[in-house]
C-alpha atoms as a PDB file:
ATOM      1  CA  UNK A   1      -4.889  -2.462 -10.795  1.00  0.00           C
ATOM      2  CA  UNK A   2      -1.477  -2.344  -9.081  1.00  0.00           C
ATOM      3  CA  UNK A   3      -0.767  -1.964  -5.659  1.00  0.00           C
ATOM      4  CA  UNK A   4       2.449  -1.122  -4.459  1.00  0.00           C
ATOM      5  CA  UNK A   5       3.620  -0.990  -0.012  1.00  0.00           C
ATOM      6  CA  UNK A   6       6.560   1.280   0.431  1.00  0.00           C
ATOM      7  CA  UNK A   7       8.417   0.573   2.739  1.00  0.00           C
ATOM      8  CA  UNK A   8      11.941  -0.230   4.716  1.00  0.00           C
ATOM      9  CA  UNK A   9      10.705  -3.496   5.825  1.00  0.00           C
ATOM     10  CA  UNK A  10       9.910  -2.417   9.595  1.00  0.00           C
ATOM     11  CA  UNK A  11       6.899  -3.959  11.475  1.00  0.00           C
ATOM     12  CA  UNK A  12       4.515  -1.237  10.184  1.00  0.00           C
ATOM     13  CA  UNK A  13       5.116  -1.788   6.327  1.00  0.00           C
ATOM     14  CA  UNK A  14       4.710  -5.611   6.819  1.00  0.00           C
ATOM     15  CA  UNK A  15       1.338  -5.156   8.531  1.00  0.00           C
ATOM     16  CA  UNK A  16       0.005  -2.630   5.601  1.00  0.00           C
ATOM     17  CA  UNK A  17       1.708  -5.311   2.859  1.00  0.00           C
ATOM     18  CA  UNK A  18      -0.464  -8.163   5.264  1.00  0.00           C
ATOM     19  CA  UNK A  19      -3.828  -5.922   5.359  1.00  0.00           C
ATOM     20  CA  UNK A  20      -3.310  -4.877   1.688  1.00  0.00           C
ATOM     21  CA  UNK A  21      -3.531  -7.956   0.373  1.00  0.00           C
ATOM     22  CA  UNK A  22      -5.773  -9.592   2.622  1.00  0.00           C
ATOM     23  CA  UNK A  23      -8.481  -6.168   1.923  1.00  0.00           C
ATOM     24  CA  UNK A  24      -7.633  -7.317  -1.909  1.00  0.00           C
ATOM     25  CA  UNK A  25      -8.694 -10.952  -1.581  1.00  0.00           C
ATOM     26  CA  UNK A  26     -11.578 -10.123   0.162  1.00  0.00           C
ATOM     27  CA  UNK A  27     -13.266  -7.757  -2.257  1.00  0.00           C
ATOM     28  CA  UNK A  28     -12.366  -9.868  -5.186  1.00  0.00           C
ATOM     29  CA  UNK A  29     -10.651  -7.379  -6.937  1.00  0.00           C
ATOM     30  CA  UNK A  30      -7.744  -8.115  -9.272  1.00  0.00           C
ATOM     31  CA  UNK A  31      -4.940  -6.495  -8.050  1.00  0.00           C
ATOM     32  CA  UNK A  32      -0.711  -6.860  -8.644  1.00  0.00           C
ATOM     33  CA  UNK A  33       0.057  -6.116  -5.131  1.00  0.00           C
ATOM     34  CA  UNK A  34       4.403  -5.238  -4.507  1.00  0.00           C
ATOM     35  CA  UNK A  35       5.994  -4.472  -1.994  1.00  0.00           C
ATOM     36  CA  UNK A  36       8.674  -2.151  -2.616  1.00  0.00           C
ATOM     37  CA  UNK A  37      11.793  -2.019  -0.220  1.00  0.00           C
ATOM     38  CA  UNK A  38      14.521  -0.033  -1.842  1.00  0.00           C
ATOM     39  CA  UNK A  39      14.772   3.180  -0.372  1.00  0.00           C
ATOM     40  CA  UNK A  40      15.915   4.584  -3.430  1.00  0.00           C
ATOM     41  CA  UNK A  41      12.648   3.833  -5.333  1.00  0.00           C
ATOM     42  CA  UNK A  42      10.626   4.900  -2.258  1.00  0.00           C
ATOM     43  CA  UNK A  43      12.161   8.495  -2.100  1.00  0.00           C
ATOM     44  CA  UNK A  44      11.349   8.807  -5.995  1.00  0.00           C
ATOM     45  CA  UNK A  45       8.017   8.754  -4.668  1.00  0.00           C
ATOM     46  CA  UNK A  46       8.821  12.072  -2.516  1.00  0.00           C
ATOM     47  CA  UNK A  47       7.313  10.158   0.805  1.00  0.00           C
ATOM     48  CA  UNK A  48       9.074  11.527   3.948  1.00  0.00           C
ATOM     49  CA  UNK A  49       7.225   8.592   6.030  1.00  0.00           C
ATOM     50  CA  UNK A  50       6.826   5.217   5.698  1.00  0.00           C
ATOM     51  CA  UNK A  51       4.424   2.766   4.994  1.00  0.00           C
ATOM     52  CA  UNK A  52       3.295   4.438   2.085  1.00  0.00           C
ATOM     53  CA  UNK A  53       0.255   3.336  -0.051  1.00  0.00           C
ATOM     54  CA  UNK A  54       0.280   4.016  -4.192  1.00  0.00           C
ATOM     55  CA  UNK A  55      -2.366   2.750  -6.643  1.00  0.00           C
ATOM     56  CA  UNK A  56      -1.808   2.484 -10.056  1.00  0.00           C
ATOM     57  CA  UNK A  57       0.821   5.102  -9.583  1.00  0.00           C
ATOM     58  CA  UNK A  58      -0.901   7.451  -7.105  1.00  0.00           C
ATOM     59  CA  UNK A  59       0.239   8.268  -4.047  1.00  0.00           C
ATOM     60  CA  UNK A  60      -2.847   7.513  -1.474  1.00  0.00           C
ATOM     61  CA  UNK A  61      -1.341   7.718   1.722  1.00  0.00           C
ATOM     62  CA  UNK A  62       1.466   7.433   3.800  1.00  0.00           C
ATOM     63  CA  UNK A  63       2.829   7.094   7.521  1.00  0.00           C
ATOM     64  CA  UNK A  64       0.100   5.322   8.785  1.00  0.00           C
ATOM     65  CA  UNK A  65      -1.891   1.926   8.448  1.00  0.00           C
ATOM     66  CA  UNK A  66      -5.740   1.815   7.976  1.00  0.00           C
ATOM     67  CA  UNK A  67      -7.564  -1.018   9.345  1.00  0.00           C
ATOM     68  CA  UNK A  68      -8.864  -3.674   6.503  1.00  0.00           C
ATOM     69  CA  UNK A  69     -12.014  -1.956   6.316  1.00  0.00           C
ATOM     70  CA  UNK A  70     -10.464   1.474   5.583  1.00  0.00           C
ATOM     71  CA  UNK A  71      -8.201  -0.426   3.127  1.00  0.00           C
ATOM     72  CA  UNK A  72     -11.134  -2.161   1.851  1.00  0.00           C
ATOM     73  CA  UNK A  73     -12.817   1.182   1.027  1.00  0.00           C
ATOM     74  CA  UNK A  74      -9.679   3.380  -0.401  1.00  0.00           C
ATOM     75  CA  UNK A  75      -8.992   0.327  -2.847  1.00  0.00           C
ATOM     76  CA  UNK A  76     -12.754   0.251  -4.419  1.00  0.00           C
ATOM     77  CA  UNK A  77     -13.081   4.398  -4.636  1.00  0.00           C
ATOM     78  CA  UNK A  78      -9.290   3.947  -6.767  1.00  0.00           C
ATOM     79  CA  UNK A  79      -9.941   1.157  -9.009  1.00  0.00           C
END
């Protein structure tokens, strides 16, 4: 499974990268997890806010940042 954050590098895209990979070692999933800072890359994506979530190449969510329960959940129903 890959994982990729999207995002600038502001507060909000470092807490999703954090929660990501923290929801990811605690359901024992294996998981590349990126995080993906160049804006040109991110806008390829069509995302008009940021963090943005994508899972093996779908878009999941964006402009926001779940809690690591949430997280935990919208990783195992997209493996």
């Amino acid at each position: 499974m890959e994982i990729k954050v999207l995002g600038p590098g502001c507060p909000k895209c470092k807490t999703l990268e954090k929660a990501t990979r923290q929801a990811v070692e605690e359901l024992g999933v294996e998981a590349n997890v990126v995080k993906e800072e160049d804006i040109v890359k991110i806008m390829n994506y069509g995302i008009m806010r940021t963090p943005a979530l994508i899972i093996n190449d779908k878009l999941i969510f964006s402009g926001k940042v779940p809690s690591i329960s949430e997280l935990k959940e919208i990783i195992t129903n997209n493996q």
